[in-house]
C-alpha atoms as a PDB file:
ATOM      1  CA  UNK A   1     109.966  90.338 124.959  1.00  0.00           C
ATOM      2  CA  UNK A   2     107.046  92.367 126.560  1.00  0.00           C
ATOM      3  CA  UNK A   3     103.696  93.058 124.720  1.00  0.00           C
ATOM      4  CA  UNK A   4     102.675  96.377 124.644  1.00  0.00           C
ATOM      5  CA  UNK A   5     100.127  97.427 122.080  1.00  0.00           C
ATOM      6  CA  UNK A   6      98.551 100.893 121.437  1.00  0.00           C
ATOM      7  CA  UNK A   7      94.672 101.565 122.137  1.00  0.00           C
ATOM      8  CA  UNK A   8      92.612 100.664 118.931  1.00  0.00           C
ATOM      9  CA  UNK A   9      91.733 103.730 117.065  1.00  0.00           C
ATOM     10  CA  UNK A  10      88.977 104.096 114.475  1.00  0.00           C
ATOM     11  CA  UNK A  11      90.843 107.417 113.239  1.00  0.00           C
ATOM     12  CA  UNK A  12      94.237 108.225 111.672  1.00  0.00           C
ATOM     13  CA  UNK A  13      96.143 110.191 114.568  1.00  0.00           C
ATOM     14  CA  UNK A  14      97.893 113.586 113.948  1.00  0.00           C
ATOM     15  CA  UNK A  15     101.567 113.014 112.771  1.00  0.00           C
ATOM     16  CA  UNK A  16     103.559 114.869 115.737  1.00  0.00           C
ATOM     17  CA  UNK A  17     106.715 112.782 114.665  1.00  0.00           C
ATOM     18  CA  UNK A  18     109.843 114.892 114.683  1.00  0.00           C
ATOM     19  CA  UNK A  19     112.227 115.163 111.837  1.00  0.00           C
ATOM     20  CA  UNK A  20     115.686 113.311 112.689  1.00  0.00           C
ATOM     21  CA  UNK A  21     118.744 115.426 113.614  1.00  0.00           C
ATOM     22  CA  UNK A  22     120.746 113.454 111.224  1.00  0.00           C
ATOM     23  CA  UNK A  23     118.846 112.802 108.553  1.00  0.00           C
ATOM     24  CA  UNK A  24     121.176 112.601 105.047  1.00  0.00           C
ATOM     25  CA  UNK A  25     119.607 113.765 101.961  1.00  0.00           C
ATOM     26  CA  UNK A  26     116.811 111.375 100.226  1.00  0.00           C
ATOM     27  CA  UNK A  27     116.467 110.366  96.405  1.00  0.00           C
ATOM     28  CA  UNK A  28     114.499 112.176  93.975  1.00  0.00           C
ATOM     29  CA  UNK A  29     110.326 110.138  95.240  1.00  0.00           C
ATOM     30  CA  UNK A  30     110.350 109.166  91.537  1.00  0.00           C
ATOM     31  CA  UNK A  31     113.114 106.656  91.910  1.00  0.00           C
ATOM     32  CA  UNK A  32     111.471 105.625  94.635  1.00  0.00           C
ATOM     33  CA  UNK A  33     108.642 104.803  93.237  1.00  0.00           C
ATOM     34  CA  UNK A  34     110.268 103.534  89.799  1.00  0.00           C
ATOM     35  CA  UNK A  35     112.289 100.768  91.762  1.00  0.00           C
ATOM     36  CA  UNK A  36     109.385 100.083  94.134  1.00  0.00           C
ATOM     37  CA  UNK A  37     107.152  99.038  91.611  1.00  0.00           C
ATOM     38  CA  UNK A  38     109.745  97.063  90.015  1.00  0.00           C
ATOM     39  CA  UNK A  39     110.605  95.649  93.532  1.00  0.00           C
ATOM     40  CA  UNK A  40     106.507  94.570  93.605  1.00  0.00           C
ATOM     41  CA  UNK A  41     106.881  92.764  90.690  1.00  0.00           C
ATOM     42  CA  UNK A  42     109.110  90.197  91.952  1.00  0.00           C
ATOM     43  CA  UNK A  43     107.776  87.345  93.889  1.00  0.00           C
ATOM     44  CA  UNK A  44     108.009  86.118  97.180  1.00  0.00           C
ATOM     45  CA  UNK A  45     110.974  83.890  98.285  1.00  0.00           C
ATOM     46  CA  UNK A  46     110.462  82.044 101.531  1.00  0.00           C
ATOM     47  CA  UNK A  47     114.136  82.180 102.999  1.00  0.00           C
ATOM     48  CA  UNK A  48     115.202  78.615 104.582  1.00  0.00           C
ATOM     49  CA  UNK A  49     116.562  80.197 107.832  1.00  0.00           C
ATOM     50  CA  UNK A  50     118.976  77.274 109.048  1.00  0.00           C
ATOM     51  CA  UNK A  51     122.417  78.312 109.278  1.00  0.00           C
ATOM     52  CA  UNK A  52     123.328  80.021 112.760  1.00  0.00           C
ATOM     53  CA  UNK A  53     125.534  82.304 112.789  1.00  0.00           C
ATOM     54  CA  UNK A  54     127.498  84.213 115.631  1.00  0.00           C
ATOM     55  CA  UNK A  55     127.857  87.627 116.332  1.00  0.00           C
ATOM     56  CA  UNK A  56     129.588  87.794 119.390  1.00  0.00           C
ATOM     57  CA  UNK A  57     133.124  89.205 119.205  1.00  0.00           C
ATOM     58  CA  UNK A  58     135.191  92.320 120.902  1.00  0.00           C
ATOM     59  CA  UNK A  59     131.996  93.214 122.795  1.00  0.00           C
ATOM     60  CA  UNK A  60     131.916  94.207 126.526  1.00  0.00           C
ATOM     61  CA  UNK A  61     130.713  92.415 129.420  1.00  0.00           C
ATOM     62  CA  UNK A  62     127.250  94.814 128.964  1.00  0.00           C
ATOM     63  CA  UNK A  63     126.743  93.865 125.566  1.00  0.00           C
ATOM     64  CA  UNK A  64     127.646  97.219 124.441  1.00  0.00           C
ATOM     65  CA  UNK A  65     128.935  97.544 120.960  1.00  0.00           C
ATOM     66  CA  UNK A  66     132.006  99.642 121.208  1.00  0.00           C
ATOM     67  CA  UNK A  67     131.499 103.175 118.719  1.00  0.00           C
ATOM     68  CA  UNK A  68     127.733 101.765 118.406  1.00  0.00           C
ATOM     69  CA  UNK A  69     124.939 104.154 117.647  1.00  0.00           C
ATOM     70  CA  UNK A  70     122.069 102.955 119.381  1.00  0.00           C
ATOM     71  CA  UNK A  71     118.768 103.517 116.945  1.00  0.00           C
ATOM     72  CA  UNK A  72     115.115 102.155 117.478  1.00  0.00           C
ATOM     73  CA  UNK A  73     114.074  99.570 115.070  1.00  0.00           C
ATOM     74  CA  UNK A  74     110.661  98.241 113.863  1.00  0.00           C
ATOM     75  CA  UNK A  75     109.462  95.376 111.336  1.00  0.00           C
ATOM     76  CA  UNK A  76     106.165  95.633 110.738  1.00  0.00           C
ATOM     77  CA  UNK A  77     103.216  93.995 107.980  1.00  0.00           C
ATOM     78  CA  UNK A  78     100.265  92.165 107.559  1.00  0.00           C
ATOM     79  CA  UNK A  79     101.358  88.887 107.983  1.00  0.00           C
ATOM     80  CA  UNK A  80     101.418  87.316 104.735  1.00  0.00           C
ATOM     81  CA  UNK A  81     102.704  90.680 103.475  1.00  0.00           C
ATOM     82  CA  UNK A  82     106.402  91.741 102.517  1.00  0.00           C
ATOM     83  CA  UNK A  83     107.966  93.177 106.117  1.00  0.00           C
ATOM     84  CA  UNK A  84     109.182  97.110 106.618  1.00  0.00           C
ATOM     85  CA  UNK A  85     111.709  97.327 108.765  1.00  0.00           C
ATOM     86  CA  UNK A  86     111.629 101.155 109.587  1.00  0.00           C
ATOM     87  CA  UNK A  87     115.265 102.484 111.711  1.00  0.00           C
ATOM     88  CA  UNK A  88     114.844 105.807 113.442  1.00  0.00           C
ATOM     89  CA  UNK A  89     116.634 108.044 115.944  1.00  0.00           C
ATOM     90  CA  UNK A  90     114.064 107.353 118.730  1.00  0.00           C
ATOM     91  CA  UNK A  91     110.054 106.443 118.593  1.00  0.00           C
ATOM     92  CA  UNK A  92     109.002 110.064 118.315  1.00  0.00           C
ATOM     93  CA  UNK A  93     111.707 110.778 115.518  1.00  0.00           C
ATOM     94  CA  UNK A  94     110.436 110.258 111.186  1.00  0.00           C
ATOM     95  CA  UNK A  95     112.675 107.107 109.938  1.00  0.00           C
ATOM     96  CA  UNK A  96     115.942 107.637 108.672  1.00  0.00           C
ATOM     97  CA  UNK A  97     115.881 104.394 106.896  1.00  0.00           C
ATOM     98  CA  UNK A  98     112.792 102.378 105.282  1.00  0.00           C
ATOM     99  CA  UNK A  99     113.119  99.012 103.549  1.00  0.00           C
ATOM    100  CA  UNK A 100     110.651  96.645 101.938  1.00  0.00           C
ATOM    101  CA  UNK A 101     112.263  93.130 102.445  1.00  0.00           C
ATOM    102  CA  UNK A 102     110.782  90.160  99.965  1.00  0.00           C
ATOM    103  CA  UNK A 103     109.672  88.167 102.947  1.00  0.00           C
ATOM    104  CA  UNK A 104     106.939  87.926 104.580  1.00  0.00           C
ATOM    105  CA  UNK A 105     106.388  89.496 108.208  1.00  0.00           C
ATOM    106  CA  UNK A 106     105.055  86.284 109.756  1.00  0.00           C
ATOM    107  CA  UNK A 107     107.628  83.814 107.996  1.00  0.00           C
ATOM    108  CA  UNK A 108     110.557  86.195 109.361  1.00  0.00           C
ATOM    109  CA  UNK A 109     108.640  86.594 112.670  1.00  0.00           C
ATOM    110  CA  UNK A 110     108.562  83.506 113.296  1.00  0.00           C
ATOM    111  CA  UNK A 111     111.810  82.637 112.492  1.00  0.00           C
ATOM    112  CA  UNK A 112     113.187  84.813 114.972  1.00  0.00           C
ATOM    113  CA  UNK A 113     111.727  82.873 117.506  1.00  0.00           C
ATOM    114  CA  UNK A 114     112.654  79.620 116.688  1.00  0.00           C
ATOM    115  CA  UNK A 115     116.907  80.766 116.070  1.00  0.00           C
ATOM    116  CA  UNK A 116     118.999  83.336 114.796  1.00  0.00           C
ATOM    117  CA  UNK A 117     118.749  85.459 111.528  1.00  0.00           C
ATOM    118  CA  UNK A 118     121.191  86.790 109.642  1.00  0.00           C
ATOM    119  CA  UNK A 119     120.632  89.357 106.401  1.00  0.00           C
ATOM    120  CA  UNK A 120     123.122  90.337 104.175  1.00  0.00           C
ATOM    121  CA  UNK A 121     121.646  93.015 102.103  1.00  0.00           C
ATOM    122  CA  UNK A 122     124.392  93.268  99.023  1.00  0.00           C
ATOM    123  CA  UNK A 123     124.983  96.251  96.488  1.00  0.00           C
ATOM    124  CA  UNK A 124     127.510  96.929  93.997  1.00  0.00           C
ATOM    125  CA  UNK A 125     129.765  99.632  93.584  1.00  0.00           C
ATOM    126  CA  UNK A 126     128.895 102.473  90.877  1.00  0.00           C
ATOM    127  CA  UNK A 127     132.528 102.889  89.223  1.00  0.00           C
ATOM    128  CA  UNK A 128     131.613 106.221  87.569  1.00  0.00           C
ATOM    129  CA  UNK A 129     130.656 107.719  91.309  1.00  0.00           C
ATOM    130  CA  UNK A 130     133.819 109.515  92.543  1.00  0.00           C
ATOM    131  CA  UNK A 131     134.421 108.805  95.565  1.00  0.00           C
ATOM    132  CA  UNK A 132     133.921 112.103  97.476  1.00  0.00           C
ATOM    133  CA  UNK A 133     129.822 112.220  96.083  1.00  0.00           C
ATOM    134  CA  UNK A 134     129.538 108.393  96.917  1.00  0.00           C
ATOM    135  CA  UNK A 135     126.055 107.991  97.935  1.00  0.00           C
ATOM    136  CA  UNK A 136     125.588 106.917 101.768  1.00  0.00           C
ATOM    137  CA  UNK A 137     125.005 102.800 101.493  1.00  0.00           C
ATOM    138  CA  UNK A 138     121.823 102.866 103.632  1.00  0.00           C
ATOM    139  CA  UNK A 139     120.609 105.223 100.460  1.00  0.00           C
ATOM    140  CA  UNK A 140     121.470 102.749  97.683  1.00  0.00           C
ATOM    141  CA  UNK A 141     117.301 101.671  96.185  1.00  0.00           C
ATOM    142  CA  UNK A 142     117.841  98.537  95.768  1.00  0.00           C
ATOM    143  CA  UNK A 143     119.424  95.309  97.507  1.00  0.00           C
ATOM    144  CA  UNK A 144     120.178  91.733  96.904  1.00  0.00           C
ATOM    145  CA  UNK A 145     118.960  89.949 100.164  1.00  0.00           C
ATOM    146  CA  UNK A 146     120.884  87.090 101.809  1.00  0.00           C
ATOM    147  CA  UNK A 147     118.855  85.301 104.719  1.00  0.00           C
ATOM    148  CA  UNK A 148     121.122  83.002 106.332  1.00  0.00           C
ATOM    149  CA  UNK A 149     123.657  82.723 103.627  1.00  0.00           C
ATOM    150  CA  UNK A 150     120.849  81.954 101.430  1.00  0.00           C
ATOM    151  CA  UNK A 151     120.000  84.352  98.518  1.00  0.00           C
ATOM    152  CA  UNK A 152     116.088  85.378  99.050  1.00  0.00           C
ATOM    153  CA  UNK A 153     115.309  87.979  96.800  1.00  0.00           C
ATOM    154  CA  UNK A 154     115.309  91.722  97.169  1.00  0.00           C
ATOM    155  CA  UNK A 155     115.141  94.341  99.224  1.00  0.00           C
ATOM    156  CA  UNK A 156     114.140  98.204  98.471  1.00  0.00           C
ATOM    157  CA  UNK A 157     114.524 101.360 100.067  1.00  0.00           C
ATOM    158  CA  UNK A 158     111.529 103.471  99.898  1.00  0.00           C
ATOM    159  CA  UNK A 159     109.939 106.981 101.455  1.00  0.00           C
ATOM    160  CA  UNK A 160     107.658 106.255 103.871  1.00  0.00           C
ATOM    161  CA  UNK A 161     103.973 106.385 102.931  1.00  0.00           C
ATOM    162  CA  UNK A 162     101.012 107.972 105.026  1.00  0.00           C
ATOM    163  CA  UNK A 163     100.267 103.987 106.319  1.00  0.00           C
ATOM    164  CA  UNK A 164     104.280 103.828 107.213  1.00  0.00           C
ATOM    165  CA  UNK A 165     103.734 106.952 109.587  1.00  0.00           C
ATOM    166  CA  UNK A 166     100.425 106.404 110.924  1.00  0.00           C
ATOM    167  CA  UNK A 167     102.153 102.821 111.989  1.00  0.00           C
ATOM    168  CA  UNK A 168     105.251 105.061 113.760  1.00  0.00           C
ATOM    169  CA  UNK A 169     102.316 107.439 115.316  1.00  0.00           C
ATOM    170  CA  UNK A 170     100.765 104.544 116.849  1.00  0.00           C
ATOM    171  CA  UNK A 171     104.047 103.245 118.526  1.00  0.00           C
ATOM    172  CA  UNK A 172     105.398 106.366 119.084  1.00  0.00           C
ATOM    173  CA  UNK A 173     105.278 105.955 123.294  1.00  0.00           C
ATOM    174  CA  UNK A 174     106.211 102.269 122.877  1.00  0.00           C
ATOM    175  CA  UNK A 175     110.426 101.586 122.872  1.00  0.00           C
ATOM    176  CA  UNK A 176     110.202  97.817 122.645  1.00  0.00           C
ATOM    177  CA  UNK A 177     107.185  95.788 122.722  1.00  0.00           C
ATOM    178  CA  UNK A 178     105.583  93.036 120.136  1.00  0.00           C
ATOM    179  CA  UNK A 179     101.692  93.284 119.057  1.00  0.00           C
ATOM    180  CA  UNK A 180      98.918  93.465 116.945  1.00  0.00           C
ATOM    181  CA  UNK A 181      98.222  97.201 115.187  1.00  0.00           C
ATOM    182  CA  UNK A 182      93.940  98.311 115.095  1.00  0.00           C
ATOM    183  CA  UNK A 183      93.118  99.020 111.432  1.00  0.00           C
ATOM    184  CA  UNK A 184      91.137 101.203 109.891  1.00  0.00           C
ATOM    185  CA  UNK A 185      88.604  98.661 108.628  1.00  0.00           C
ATOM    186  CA  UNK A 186      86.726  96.096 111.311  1.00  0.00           C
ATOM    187  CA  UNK A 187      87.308  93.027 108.903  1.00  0.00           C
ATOM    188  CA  UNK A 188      90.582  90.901 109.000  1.00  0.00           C
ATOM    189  CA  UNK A 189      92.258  92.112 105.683  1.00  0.00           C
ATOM    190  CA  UNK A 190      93.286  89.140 104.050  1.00  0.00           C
ATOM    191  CA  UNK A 191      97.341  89.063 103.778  1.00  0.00           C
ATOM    192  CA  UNK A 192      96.210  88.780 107.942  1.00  0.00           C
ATOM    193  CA  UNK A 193      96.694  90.869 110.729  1.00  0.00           C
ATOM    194  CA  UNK A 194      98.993  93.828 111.078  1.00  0.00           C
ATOM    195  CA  UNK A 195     101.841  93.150 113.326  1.00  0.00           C
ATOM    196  CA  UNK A 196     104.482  94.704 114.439  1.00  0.00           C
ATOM    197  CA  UNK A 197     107.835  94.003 116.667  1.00  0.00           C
ATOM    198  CA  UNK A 198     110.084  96.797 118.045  1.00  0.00           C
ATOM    199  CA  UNK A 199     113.595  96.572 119.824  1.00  0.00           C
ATOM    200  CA  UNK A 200     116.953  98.771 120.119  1.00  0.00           C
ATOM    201  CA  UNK A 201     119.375  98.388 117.492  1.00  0.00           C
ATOM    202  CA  UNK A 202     123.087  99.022 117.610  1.00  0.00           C
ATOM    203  CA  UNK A 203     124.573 100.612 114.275  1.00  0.00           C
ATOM    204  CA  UNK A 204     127.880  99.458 113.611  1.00  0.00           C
ATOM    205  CA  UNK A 205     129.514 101.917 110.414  1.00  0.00           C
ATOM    206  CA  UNK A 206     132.483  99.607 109.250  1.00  0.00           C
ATOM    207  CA  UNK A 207     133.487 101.876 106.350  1.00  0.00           C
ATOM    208  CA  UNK A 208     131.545 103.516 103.347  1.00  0.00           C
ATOM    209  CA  UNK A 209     130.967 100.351 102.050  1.00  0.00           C
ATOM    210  CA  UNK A 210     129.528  98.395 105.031  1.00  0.00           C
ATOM    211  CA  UNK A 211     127.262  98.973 108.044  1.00  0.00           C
ATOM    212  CA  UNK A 212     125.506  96.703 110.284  1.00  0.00           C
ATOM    213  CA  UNK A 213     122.698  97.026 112.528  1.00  0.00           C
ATOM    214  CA  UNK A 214     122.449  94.350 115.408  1.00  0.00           C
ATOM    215  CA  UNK A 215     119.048  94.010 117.526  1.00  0.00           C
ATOM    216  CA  UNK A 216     119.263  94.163 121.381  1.00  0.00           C
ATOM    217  CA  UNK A 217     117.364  91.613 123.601  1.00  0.00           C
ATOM    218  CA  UNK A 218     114.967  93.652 126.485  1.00  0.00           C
ATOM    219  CA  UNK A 219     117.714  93.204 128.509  1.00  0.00           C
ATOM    220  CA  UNK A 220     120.492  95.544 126.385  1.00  0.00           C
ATOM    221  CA  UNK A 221     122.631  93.014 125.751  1.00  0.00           C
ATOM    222  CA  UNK A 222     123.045  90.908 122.246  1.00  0.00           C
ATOM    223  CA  UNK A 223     123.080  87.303 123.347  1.00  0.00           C
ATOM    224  CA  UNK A 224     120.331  85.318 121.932  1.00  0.00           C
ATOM    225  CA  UNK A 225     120.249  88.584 119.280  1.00  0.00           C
ATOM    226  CA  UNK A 226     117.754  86.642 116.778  1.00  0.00           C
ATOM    227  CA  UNK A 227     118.220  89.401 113.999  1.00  0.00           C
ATOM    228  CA  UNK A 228     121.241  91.014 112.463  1.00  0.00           C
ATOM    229  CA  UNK A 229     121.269  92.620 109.167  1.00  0.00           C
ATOM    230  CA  UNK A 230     124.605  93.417 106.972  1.00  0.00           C
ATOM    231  CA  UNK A 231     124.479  96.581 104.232  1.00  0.00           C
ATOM    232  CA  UNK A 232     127.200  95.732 102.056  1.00  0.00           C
ATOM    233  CA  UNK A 233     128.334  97.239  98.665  1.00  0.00           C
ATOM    234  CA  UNK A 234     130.734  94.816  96.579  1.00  0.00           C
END
């Protein structure tokens, strides 16, 4: 995948980034914050990323999912941080969807490169919500993350914070690219450097209960895909 990395900056840039055409309603920011802190208090799991798993199916010659919605996707974090993984409409849209996962940007970084990842992000059903007000699945707060059939924790949907959309400013001309973000100090902070990795997703909506969202290689197709992720509500 091709580097490109934006021009250090010693100053926040103006937030031009549009609001997204499709944007569903958002929870109430004190939830947000409620489970978030919760979410923080949890430790770190370091997935064992092993199992392989294939994704290839009823898909085109191009690669092309068929009734895929093709989104932009970025994980981002210091390294020894908990990764974001922000989806949006394009690079110059706000995210529609924000998650904290509970593992670290360089561990799941790194094992992208080395095979494929697979996370199943599970949720269960609210039996009290009638079924015309269900909420959305990407809008559920809180996750039970699977990384390679492996249970590793949690994952948490948040609003973004100023840092999330000063990190979408900076990348807002780049569509796919791999780097290293300028911060706002000179000194290495210590959970490491800010990285970040961007690619095209494909957004699969199986039904009101499960959607998927497969990363493209540079070349628009899916094989060698080294990151899937599965919403799923039980």
């Amino acid at each position: 995948m091709a580097v490109q990395q934006p021009p250090p900056s010693p100053h926040r840039p103006p937030i031009s980034l549009q609001p997204s055409h499709k944007r569903g309603p958002s929870k109430p920011a004190k939830l947000f914050r409620r489970v978030r802190s919760v979410f923080r208090s949890f430790p770190i799991i370091t997935p064992a990323c092993k199992m392989p798993v294939s994704i290839h199916g009823s898909r085109p010659g191009d690669g092309h999912i068929h009734g895929a919605t093709r989104m932009t996707g970025t994980l981002f974090g210091y390294r020894k941080a908990r990764v974001n993984l922000a989806i949006q409409e394009s690079p110059r849209c706000l995210p529609t969807l924000l998650l904290e996962l509970a593992i670290t940007t360089g561990k799941l970084l790194q094992d992208m490169g080395t095979g494929l990842v697979r996370i199943a992000l599970e949720c269960e059903k609210h039996p009290s919500e009638k079924e015309k007000t269900k909420t959305k699945i990407v809008e559920e707060p809180i996750w039970t993350l699977y990384c390679n059939g492996r249970k590793s924790g949690y994952a948490v949907r948040r609003e973004p914070t100023d840092d999330d959309l000063n990190v979408m400013q900076l990348l807002n001309a780049v569509s796919m690219g791999a780097g290293v973000l300028p911060t706002a100090s000179a000194e290495q902070p210590a959970d490491g450097e800010l990285t970040y990795l961007r690619a095209y997703f494909e957004r699969v909506i199986g039904s009101k209960d499960s959607e998927t969202y497969h990363m493209m290689s540079p070349e628009g197709n899916h094989n060698g895909s080294e990151l899937s992720i599965f919403f799923v509500r039980l």
